[in-house]
C-alpha atoms as a PDB file:
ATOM      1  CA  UNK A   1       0.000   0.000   0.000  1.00  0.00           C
ATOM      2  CA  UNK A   2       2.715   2.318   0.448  1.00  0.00           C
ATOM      3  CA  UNK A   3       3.302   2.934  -3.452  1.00  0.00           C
ATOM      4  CA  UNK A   4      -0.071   4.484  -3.063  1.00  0.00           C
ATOM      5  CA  UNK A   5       0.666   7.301  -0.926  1.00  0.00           C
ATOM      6  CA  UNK A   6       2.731  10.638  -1.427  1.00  0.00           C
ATOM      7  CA  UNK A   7       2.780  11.382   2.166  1.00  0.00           C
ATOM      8  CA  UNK A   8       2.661   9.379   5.961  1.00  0.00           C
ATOM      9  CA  UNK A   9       1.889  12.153   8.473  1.00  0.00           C
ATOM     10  CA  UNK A  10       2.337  10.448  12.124  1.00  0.00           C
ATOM     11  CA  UNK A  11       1.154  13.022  14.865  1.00  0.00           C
ATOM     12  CA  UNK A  12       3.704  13.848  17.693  1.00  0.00           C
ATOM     13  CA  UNK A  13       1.431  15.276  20.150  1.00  0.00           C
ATOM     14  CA  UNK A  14      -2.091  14.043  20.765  1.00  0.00           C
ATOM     15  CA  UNK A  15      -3.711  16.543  18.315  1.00  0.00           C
ATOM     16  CA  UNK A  16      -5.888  19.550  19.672  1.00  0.00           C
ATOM     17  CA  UNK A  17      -4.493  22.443  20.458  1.00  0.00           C
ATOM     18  CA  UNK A  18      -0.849  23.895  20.002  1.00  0.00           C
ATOM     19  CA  UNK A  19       1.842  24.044  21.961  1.00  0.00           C
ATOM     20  CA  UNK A  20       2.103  20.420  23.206  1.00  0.00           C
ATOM     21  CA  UNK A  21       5.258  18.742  24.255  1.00  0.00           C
ATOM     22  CA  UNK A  22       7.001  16.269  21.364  1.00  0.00           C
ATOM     23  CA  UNK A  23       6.227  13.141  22.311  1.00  0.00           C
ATOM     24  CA  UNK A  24       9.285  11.129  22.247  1.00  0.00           C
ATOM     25  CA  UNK A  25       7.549   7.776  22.378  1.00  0.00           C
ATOM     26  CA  UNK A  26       6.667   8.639  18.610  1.00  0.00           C
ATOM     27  CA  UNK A  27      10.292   7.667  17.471  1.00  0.00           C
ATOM     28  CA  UNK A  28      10.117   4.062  17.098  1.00  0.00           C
ATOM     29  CA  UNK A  29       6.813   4.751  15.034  1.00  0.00           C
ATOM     30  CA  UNK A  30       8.397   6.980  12.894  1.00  0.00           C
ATOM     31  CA  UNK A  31      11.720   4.679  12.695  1.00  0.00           C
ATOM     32  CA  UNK A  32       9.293   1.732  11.809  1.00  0.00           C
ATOM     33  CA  UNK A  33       7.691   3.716   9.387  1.00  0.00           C
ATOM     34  CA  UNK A  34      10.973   5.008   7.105  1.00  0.00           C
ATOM     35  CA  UNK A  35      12.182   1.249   7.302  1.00  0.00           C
ATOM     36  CA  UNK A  36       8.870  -0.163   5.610  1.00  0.00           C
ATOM     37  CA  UNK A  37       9.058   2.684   3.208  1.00  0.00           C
ATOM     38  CA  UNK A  38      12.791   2.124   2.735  1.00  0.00           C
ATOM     39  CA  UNK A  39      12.560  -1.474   1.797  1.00  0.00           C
ATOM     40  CA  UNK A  40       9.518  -1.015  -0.188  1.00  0.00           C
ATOM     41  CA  UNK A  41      11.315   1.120  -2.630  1.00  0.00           C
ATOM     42  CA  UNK A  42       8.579   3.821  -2.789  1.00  0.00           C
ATOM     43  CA  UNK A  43       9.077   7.715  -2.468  1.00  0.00           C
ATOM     44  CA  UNK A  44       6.607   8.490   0.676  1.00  0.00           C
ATOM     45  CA  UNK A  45       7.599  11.658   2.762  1.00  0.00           C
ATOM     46  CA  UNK A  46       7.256  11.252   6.271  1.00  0.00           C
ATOM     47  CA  UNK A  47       5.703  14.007   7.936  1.00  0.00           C
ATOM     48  CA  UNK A  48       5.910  14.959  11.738  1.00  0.00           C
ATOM     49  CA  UNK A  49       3.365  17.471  13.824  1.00  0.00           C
ATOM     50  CA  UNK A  50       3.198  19.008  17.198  1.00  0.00           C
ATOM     51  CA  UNK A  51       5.634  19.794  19.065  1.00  0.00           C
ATOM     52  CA  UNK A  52       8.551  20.255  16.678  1.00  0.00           C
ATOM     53  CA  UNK A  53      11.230  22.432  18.563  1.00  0.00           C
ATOM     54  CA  UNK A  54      15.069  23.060  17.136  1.00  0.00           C
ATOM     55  CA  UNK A  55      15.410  19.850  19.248  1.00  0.00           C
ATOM     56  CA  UNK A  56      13.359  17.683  18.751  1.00  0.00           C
ATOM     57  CA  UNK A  57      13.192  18.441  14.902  1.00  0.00           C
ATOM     58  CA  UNK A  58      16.829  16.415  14.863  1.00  0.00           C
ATOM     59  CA  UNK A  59      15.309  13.551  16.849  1.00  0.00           C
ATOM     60  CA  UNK A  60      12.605  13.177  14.349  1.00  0.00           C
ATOM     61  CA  UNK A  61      14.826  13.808  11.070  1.00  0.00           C
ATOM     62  CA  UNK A  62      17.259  10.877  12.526  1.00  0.00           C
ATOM     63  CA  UNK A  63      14.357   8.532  13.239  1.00  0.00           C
ATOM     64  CA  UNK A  64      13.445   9.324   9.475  1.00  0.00           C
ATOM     65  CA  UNK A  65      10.941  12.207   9.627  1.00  0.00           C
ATOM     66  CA  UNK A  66      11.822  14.595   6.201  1.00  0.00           C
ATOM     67  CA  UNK A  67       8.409  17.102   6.487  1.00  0.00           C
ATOM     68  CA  UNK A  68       8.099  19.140   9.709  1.00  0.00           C
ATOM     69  CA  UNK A  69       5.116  20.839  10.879  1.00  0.00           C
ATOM     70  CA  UNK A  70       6.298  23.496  13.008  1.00  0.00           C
ATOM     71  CA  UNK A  71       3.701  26.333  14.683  1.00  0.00           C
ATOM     72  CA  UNK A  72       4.440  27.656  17.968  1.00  0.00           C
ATOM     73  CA  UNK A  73       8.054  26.821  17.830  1.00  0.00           C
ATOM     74  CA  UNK A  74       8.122  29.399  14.981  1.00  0.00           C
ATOM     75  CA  UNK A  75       5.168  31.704  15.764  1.00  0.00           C
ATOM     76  CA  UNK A  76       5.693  32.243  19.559  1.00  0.00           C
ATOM     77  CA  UNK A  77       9.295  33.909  18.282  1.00  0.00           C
ATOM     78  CA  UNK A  78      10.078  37.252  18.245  1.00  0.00           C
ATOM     79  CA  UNK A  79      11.519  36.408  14.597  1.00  0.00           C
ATOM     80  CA  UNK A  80       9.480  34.046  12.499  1.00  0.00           C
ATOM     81  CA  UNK A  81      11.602  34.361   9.963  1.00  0.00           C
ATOM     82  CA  UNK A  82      15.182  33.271  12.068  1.00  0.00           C
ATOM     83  CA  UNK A  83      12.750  30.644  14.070  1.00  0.00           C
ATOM     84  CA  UNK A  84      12.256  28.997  10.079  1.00  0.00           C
ATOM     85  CA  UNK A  85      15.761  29.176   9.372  1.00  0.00           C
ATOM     86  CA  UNK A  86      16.826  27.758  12.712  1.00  0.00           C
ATOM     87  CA  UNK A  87      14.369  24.615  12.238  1.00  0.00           C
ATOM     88  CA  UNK A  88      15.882  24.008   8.845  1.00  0.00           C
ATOM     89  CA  UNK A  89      19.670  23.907   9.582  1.00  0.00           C
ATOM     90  CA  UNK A  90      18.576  21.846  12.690  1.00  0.00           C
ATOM     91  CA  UNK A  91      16.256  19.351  10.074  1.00  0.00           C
ATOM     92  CA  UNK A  92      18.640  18.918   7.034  1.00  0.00           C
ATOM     93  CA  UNK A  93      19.256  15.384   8.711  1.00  0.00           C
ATOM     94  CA  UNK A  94      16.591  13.951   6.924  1.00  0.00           C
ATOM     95  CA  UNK A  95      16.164  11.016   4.723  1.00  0.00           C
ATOM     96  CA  UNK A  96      15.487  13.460   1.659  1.00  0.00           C
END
């Protein structure tokens, strides 16, 4: 099934409101996840939200993570615009 799909989001906070604490017990999902899609041979993105911090965005791009949905780690800033940056130096670990 996974030549089917463009995109696996897996949700690292229990979803509802911003803000949230990354849950680190999402890892081995994510890990899991970019090994099936690995040995499958297809080209499926693996998306992480909630809780996606200059942090924990490495811990998710090493477990395999390569799309990052980032709010209040970028819009609580006084600089959106360094926040971005910041998250994207931190996330070039990915799996690309």
């Amino acid at each position: 099934m996974l030549t089917e799909l463009d995109m696996l989001l897996i949700m690292t906070v229990e979803p509802g409101f911003g803000g949230q604490a990354f849950l680190d017990v999402m890892l081995p999902k994510i890990r899991r996840a970019r090994q099936a899609i690995d040995g499958s041979g297809a080209n499926v993105a693996i998306q992480v939200d909630g809780g996606i911090t200059e942090e924990t965005i490495i811990r998710a791009a090493e477990a395999g993570a390569n799309v990052f949905v980032a709010g209040s780690s970028v819009y609580g800033k006084p600089s959106p615009e360094e926040a971005i940056e910041s998250l994207r130096a931190n996330g070039q670990l990915t799996h690309a």
